[in-house]
N, C-alpha and C. Protein backbone atom coordinates (compact mmCIF):
# COMPACT_ATOMS: atom_id res chain seq x y z
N UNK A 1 152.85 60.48 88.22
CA UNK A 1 153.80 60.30 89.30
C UNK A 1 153.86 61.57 90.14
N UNK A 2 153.83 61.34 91.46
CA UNK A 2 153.73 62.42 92.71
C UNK A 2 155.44 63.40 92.64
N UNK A 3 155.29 64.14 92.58
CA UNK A 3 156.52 65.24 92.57
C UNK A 3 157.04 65.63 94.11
N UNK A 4 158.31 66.00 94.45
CA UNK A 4 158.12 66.43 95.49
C UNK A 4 159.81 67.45 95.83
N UNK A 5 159.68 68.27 95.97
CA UNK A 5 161.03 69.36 95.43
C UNK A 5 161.31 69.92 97.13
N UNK A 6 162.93 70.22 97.18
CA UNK A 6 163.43 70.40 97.87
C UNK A 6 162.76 70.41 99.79
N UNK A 7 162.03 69.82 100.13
CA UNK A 7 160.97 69.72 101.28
C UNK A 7 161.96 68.79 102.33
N UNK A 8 161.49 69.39 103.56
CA UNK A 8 162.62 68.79 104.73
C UNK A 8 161.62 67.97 105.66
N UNK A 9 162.21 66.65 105.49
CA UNK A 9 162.11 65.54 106.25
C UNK A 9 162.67 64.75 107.44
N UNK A 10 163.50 66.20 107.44
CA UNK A 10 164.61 65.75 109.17
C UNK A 10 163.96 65.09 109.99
N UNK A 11 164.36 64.55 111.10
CA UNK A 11 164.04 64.09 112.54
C UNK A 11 162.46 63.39 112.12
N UNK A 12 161.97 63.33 110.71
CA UNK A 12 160.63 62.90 110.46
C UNK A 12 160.15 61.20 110.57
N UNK A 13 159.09 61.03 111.46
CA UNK A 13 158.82 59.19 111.46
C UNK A 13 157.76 59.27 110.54
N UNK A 14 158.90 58.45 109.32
CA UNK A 14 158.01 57.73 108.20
C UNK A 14 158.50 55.94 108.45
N UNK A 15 158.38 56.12 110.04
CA UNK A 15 158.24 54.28 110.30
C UNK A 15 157.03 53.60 109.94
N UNK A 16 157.64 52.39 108.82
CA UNK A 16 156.54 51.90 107.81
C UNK A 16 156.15 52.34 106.93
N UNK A 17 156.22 53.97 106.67
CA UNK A 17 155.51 54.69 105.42
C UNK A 17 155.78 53.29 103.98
N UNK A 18 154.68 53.27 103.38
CA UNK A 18 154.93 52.77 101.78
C UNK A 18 155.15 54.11 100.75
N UNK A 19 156.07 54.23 99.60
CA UNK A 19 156.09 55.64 98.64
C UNK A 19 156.28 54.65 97.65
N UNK A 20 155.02 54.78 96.56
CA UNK A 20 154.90 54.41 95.20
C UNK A 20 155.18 55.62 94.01
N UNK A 21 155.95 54.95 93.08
CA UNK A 21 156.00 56.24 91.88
C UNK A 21 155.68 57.64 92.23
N UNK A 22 156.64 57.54 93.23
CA UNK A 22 157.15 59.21 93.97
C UNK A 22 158.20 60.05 93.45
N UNK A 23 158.70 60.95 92.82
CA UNK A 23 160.20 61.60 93.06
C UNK A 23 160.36 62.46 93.57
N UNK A 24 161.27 62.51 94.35
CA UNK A 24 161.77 63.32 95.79
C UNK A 24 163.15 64.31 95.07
N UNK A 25 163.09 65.41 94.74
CA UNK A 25 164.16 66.15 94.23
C UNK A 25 164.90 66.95 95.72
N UNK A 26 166.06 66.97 95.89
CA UNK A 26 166.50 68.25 96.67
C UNK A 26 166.25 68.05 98.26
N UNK A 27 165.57 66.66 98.75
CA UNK A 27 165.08 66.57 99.69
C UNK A 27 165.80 66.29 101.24
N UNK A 28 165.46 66.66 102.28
CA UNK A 28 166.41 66.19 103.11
C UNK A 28 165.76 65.55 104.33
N UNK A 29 165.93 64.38 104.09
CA UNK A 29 165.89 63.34 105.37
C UNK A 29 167.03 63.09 106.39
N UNK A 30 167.52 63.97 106.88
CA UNK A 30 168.39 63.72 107.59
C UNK A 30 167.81 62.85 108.71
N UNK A 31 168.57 62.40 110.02
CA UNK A 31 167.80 61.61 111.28
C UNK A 31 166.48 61.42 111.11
N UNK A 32 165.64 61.04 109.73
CA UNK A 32 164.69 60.69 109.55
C UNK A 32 164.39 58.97 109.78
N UNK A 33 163.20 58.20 110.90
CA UNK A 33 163.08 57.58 110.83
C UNK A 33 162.52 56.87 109.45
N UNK A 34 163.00 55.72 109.00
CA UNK A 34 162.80 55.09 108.04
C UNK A 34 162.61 53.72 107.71
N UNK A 35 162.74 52.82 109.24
CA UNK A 35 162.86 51.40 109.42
C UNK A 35 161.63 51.23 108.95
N UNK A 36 161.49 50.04 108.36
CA UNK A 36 160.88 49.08 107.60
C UNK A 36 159.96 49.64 106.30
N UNK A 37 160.34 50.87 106.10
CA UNK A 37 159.82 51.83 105.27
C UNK A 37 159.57 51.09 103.86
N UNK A 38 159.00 50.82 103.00
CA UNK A 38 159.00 50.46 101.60
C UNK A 38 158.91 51.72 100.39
N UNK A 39 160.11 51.24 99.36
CA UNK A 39 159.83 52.65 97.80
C UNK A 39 159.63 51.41 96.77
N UNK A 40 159.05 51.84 96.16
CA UNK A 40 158.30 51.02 94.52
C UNK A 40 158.49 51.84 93.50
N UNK A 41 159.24 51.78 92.62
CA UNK A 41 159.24 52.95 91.65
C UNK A 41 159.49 54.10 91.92
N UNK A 42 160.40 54.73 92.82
CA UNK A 42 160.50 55.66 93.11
C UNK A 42 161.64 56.75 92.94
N UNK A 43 162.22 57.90 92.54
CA UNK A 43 163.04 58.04 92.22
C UNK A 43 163.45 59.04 93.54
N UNK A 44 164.72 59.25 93.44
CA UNK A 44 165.57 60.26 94.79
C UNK A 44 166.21 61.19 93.99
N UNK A 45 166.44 62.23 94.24
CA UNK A 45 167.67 63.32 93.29
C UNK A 45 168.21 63.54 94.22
N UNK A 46 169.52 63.89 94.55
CA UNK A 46 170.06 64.69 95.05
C UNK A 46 169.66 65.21 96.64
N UNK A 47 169.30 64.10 97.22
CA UNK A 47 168.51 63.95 98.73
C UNK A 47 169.95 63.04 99.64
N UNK A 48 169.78 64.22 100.87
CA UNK A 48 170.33 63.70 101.69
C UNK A 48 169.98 62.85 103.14
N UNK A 49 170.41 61.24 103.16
CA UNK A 49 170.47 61.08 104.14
C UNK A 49 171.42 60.64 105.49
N UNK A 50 171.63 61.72 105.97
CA UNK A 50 172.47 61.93 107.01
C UNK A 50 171.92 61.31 108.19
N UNK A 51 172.55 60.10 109.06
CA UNK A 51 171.83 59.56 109.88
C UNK A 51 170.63 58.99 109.87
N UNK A 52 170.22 58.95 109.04
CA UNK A 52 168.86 58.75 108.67
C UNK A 52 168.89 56.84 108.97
N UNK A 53 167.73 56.56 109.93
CA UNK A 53 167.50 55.01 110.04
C UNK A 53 166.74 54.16 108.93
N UNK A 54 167.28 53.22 108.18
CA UNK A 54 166.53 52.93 107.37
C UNK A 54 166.52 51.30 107.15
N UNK A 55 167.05 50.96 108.83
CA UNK A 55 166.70 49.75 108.88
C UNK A 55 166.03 48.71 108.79
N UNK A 56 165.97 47.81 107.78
CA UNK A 56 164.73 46.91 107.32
C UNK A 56 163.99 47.13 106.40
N UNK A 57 164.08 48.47 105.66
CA UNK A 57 163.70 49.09 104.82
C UNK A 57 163.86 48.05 103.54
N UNK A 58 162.36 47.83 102.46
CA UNK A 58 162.66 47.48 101.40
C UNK A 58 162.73 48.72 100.10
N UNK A 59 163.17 48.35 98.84
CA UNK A 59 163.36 48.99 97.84
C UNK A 59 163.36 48.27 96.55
N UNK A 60 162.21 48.64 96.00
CA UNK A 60 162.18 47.51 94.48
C UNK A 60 162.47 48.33 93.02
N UNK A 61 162.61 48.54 92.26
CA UNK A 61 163.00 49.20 91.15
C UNK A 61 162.98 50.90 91.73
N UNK A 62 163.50 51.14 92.73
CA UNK A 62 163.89 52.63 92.93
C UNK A 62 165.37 52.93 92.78
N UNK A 63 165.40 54.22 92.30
CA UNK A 63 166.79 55.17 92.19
C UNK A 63 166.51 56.16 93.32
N UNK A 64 168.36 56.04 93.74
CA UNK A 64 168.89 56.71 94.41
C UNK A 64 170.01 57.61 93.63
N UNK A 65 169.69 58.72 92.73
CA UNK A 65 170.70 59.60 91.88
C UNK A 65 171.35 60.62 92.75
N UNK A 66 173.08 60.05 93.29
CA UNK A 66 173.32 61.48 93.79
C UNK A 66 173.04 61.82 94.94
N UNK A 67 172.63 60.82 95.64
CA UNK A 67 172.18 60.98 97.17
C UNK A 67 173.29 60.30 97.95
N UNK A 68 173.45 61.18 99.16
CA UNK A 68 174.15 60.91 100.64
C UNK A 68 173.70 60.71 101.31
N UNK A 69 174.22 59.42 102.11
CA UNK A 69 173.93 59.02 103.03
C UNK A 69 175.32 58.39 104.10
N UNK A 70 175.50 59.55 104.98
CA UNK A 70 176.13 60.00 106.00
C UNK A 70 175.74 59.28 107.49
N UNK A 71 176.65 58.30 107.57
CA UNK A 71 176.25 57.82 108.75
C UNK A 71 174.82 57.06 109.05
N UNK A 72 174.61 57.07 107.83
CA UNK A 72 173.34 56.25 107.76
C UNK A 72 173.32 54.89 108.26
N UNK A 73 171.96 54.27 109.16
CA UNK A 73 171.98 52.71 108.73
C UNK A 73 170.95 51.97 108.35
N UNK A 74 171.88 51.20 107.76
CA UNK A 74 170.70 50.14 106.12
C UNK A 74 171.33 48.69 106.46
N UNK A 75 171.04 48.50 108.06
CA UNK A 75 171.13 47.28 108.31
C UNK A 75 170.07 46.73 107.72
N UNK A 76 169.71 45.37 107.51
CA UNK A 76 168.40 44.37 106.86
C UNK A 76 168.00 45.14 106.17
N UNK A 77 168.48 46.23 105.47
CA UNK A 77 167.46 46.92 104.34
C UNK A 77 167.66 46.02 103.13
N UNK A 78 166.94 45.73 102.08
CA UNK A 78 166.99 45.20 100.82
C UNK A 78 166.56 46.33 99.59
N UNK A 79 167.58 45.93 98.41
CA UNK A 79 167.53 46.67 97.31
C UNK A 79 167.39 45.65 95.97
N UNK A 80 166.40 45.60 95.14
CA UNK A 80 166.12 44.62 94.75
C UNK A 80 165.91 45.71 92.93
N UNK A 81 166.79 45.66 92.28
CA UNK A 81 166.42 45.83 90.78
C UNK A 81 166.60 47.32 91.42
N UNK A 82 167.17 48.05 91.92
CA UNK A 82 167.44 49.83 92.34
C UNK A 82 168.74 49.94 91.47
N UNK A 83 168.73 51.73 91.17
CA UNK A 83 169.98 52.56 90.64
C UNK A 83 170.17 53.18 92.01
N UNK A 84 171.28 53.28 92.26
CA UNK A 84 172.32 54.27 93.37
C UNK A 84 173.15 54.96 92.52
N UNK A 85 173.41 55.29 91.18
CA UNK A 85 173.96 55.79 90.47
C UNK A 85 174.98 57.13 91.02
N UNK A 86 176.30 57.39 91.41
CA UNK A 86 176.22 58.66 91.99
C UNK A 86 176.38 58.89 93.22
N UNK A 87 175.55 57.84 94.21
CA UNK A 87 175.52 58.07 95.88
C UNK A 87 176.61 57.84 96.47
N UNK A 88 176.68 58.60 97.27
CA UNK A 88 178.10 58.45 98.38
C UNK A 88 177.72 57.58 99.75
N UNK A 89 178.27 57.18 100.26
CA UNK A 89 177.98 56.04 101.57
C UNK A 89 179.13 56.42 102.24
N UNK A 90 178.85 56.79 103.40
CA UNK A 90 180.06 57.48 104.41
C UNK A 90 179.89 56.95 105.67
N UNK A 91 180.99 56.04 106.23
CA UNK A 91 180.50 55.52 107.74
C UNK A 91 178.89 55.37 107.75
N UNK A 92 178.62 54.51 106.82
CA UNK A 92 177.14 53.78 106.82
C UNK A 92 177.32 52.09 107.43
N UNK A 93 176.30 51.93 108.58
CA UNK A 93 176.18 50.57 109.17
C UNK A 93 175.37 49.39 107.79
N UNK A 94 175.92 48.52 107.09
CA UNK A 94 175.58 47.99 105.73
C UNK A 94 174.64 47.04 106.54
N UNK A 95 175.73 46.02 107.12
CA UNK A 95 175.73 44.76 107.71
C UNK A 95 174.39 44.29 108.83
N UNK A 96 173.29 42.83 108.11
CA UNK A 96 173.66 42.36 106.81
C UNK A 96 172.59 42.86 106.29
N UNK A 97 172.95 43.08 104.32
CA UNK A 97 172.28 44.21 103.40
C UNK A 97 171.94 42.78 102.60
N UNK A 98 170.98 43.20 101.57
CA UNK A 98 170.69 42.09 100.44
C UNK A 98 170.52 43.22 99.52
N UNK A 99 171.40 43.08 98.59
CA UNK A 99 171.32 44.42 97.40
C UNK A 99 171.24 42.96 95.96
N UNK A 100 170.32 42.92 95.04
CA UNK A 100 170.33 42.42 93.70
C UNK A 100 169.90 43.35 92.32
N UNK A 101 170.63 42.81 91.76
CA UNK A 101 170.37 43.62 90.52
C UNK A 101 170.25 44.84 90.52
N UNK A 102 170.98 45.64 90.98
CA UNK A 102 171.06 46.73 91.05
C UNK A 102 172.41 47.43 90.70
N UNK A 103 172.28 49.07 89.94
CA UNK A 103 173.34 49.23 89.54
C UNK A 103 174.11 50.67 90.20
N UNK A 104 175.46 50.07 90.49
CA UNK A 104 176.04 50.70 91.65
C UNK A 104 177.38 51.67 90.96
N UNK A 105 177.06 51.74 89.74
CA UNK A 105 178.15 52.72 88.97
C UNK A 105 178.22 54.10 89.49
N UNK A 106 179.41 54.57 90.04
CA UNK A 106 180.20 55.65 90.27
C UNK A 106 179.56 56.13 92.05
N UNK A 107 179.28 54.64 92.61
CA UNK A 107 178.68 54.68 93.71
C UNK A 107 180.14 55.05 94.49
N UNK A 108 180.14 55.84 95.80
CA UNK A 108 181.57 56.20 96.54
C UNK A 108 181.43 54.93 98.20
N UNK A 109 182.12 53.75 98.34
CA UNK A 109 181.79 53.21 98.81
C UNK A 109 183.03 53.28 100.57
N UNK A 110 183.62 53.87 99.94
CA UNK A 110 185.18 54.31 100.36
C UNK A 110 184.95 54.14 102.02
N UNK A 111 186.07 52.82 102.17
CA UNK A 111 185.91 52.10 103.53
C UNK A 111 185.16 51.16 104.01
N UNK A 112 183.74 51.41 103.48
CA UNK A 112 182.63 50.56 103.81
C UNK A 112 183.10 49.17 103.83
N UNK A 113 182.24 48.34 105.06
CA UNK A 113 182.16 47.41 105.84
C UNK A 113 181.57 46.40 105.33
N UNK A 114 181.71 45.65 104.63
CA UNK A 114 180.74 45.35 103.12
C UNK A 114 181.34 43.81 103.55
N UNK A 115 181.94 42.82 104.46
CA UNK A 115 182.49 41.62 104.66
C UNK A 115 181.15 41.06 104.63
N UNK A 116 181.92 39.66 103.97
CA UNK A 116 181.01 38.41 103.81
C UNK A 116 179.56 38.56 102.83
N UNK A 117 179.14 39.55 102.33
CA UNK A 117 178.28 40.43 101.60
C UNK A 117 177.62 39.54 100.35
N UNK A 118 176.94 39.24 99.80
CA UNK A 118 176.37 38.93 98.77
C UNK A 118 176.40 39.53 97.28
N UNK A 119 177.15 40.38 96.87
CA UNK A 119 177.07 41.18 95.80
C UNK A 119 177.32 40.44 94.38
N UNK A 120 176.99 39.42 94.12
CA UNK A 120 176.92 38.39 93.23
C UNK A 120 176.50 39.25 91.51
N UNK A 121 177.09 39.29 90.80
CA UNK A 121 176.73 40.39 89.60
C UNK A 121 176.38 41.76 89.46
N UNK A 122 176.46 42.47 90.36
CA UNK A 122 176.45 43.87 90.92
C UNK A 122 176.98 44.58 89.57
N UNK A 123 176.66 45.52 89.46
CA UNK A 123 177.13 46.83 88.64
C UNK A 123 177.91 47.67 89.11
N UNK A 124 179.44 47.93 89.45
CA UNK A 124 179.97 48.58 90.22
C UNK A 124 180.96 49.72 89.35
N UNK A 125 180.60 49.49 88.33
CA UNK A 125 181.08 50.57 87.09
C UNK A 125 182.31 51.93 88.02
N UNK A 126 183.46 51.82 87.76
CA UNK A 126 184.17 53.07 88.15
C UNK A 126 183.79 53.47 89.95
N UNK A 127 183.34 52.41 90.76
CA UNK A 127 183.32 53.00 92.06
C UNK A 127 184.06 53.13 92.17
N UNK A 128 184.32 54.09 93.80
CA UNK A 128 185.08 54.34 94.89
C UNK A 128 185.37 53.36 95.95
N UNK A 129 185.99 52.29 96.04
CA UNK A 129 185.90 51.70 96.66
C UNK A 129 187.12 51.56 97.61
N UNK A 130 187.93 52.50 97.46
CA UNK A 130 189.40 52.96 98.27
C UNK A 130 188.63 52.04 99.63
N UNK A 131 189.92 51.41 100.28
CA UNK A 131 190.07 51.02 101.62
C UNK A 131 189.12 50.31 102.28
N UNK A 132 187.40 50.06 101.15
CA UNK A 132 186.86 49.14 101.78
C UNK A 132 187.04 47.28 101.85
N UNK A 133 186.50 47.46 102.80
CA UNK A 133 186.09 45.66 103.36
C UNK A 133 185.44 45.11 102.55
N UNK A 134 186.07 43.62 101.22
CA UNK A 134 184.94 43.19 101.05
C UNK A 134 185.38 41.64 101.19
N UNK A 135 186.35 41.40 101.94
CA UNK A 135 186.65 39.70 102.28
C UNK A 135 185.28 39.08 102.70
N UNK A 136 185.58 37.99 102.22
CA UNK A 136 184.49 36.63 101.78
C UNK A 136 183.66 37.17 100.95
N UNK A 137 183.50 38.48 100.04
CA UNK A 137 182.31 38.13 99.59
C UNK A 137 182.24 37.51 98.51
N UNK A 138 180.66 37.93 97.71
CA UNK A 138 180.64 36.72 96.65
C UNK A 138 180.47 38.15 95.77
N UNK A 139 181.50 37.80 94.65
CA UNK A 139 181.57 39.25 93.51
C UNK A 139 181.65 38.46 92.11
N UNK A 140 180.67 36.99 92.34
CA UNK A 140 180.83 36.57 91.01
C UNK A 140 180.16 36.94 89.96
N UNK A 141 180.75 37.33 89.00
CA UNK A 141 179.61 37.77 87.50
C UNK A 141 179.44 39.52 87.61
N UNK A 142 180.19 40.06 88.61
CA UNK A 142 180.06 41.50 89.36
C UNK A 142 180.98 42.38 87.90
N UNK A 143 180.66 43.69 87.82
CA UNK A 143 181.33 44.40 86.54
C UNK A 143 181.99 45.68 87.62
N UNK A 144 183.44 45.38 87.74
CA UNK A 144 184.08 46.38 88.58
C UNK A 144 185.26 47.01 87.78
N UNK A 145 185.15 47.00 86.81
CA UNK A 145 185.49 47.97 85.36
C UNK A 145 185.55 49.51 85.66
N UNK A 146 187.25 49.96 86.03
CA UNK A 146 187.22 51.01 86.22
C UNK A 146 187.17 51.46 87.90
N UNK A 147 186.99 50.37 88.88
CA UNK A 147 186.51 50.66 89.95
C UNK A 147 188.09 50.59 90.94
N UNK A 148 187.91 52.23 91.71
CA UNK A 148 188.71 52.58 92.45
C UNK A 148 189.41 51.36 93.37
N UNK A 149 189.98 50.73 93.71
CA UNK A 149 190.35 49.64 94.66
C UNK A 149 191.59 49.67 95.34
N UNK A 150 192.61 50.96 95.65
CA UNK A 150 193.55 51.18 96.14
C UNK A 150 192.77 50.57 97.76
N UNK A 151 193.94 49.83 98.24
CA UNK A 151 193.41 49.25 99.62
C UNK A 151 192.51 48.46 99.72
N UNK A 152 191.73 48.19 99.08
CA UNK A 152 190.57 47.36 99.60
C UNK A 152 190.88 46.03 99.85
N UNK A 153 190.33 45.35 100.46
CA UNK A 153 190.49 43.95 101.33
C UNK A 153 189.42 43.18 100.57
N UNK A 154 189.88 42.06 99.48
CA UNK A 154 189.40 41.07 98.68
C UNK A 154 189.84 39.94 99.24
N UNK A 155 190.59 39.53 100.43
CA UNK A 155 190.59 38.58 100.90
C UNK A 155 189.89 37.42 100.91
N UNK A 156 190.04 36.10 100.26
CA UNK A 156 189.02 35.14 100.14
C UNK A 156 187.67 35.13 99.63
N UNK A 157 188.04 36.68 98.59
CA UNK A 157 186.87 37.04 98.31
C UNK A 157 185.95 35.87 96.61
N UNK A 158 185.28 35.62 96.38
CA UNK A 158 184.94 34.96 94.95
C UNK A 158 184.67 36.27 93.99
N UNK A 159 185.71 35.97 93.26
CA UNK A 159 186.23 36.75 91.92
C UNK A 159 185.97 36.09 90.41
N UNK A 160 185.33 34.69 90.57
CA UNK A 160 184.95 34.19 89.34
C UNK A 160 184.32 34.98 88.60
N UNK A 161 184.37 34.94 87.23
CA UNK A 161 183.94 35.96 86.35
C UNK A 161 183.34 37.40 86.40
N UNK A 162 184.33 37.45 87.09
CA UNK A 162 184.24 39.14 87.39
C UNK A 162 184.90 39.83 86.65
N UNK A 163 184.85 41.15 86.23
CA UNK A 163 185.35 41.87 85.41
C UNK A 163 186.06 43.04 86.40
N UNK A 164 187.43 42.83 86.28
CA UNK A 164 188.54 43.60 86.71
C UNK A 164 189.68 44.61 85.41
N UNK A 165 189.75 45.47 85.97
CA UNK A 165 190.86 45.96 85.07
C UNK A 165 192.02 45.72 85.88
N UNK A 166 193.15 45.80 84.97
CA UNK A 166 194.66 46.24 85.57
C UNK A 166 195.01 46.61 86.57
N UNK A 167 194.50 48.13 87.08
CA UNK A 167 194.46 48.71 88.07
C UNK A 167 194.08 48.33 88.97
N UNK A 168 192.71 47.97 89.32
CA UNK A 168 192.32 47.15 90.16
C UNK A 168 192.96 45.69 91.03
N UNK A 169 193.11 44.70 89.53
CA UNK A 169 194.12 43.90 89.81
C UNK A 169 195.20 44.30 90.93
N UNK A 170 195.74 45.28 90.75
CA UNK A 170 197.46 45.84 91.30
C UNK A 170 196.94 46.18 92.40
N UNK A 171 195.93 47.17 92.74
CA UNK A 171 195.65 47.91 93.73
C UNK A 171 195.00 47.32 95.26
N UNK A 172 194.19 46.29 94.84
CA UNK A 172 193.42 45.43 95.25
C UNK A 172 194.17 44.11 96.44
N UNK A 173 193.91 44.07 97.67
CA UNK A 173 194.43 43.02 98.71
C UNK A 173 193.21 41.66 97.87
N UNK A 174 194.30 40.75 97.10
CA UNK A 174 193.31 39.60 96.78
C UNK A 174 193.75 38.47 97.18
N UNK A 175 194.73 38.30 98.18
CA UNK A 175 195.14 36.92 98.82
C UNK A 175 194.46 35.80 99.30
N UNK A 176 194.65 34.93 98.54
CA UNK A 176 192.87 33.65 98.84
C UNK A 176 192.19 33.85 98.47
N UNK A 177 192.02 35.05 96.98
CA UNK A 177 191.04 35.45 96.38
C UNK A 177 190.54 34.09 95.38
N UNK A 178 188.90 33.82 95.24
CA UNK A 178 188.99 32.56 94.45
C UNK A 178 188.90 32.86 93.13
N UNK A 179 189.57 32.92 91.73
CA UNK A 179 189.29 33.51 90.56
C UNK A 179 189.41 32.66 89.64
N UNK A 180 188.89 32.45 88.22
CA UNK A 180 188.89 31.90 87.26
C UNK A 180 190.09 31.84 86.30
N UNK A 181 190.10 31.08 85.39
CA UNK A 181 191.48 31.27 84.60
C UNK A 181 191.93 32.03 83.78
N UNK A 182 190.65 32.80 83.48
CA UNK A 182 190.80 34.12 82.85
C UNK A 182 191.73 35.40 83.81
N UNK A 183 190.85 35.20 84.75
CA UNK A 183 191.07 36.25 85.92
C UNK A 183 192.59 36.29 86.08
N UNK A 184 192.95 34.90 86.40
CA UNK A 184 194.41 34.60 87.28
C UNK A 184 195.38 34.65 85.44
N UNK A 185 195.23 34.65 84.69
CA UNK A 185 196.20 35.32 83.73
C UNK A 185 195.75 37.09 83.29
N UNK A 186 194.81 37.10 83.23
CA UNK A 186 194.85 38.47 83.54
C UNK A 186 195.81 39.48 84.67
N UNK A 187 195.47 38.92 85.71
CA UNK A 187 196.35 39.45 87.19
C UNK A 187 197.95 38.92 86.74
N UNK A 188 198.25 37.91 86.44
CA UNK A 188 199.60 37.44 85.78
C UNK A 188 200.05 39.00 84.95
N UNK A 189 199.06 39.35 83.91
CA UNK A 189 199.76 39.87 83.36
C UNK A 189 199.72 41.44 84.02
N UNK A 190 198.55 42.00 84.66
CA UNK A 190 199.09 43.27 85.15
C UNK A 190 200.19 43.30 86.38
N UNK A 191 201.21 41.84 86.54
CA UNK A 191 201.92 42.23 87.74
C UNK A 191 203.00 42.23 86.78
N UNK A 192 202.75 41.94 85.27
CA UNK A 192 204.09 42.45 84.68
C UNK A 192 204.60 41.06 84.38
N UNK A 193 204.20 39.82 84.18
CA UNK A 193 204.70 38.50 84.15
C UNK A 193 204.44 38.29 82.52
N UNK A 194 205.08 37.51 82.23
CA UNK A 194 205.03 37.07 80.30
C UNK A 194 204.71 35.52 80.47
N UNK A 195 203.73 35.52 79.51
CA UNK A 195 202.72 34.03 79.42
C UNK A 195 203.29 33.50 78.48
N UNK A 196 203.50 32.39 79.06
CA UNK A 196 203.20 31.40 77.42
C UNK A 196 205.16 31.35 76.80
């Protein structure tokens, strides 16, 4: 596997580039073109992308460990079997994203624009998800265990077998949320109600 340590990729057109079983440590792509770019096995450390276009961009079993991406956009980008483990997303353009099987634990999603979204079994382990948008989406079978949700907008969102804690429950806008019967005595009981 190709190595590649702290090296600057600013303002750089890797429009179309393919990167197979690459890892990129320390790297910075800032306003780096990146549309329709493809990674295969590839790993990221601690790489920033700030502005960086990465529209249309695919991604198949790659990690993103610890990487920013600032104003970034990952319109039509797809993430298919990827780790984001770690990454922060700051005023990033999502919309519309296809992310599967991929695991999004201690990802900082905080605000993001994430409506109507597909995130159907997602790994969202302990995110940040303060104040984001995720009305209509689909969060069925999704593991949000631990995940920040002060503010966020679950509006009409599908909550079937999803895994919520307490907190979440409380914190969480879920009005028209669609949830299972587990779910809806669960939420019963973190608003403090006695069953049965």
């Amino acid at each position: 596997m190709e190595t590649t340590t702290d090296e600057d990729f600013s303002e750089t057109d890797l429009h179309g580039r393919e990167f197979a079983q690459h890892t990129f440590t320390d790297c910075d792509f800032s306003g780096a073109d990146l549309r329709t770019a493809t990674t295969t096995g590839c790993t990221f450390i601690d790489c920033r992308f700030t502005r960086a276009d990465l529209g249309e961009s695919r991604h198949t079993t790659t990690a993103f460990r610890t990487c920013s991406f600032d104003r970034a956009t990952l319109t039509d980008s797809t993430f298919t079997g990827c780790s984001l483990i770690g990454s922060t997303f700051t005023d990033v353009r999502f919309r519309p994203i296809t992310i599967t099987d991929t695991d999004l634990t201690l990802v900082s999603l905080a605000g993001a624009a994430l409506r109507k979204t597909d995130l159907r079994g997602l790994r969202l382990r302990e995110a940040n998800l303060l104040d984001a948008d995720l009305r209509e989406c689909d969060l069925r079978e999704a593991d949000l265990s631990g995940a920040r949700l002060h503010g966020a907008r679950l509006d009409g969102t599908d909550l079937r077998g999803t895994r919520l804690d307490a907190n979440g429950l409380v914190a969480a806008n879920l009005r028209g949320a669609r949830v299972d019967v587990d779910l809806a005595l669960s939420f019963a009981a973190a608003q403090g109600l006695v069953i049965g």
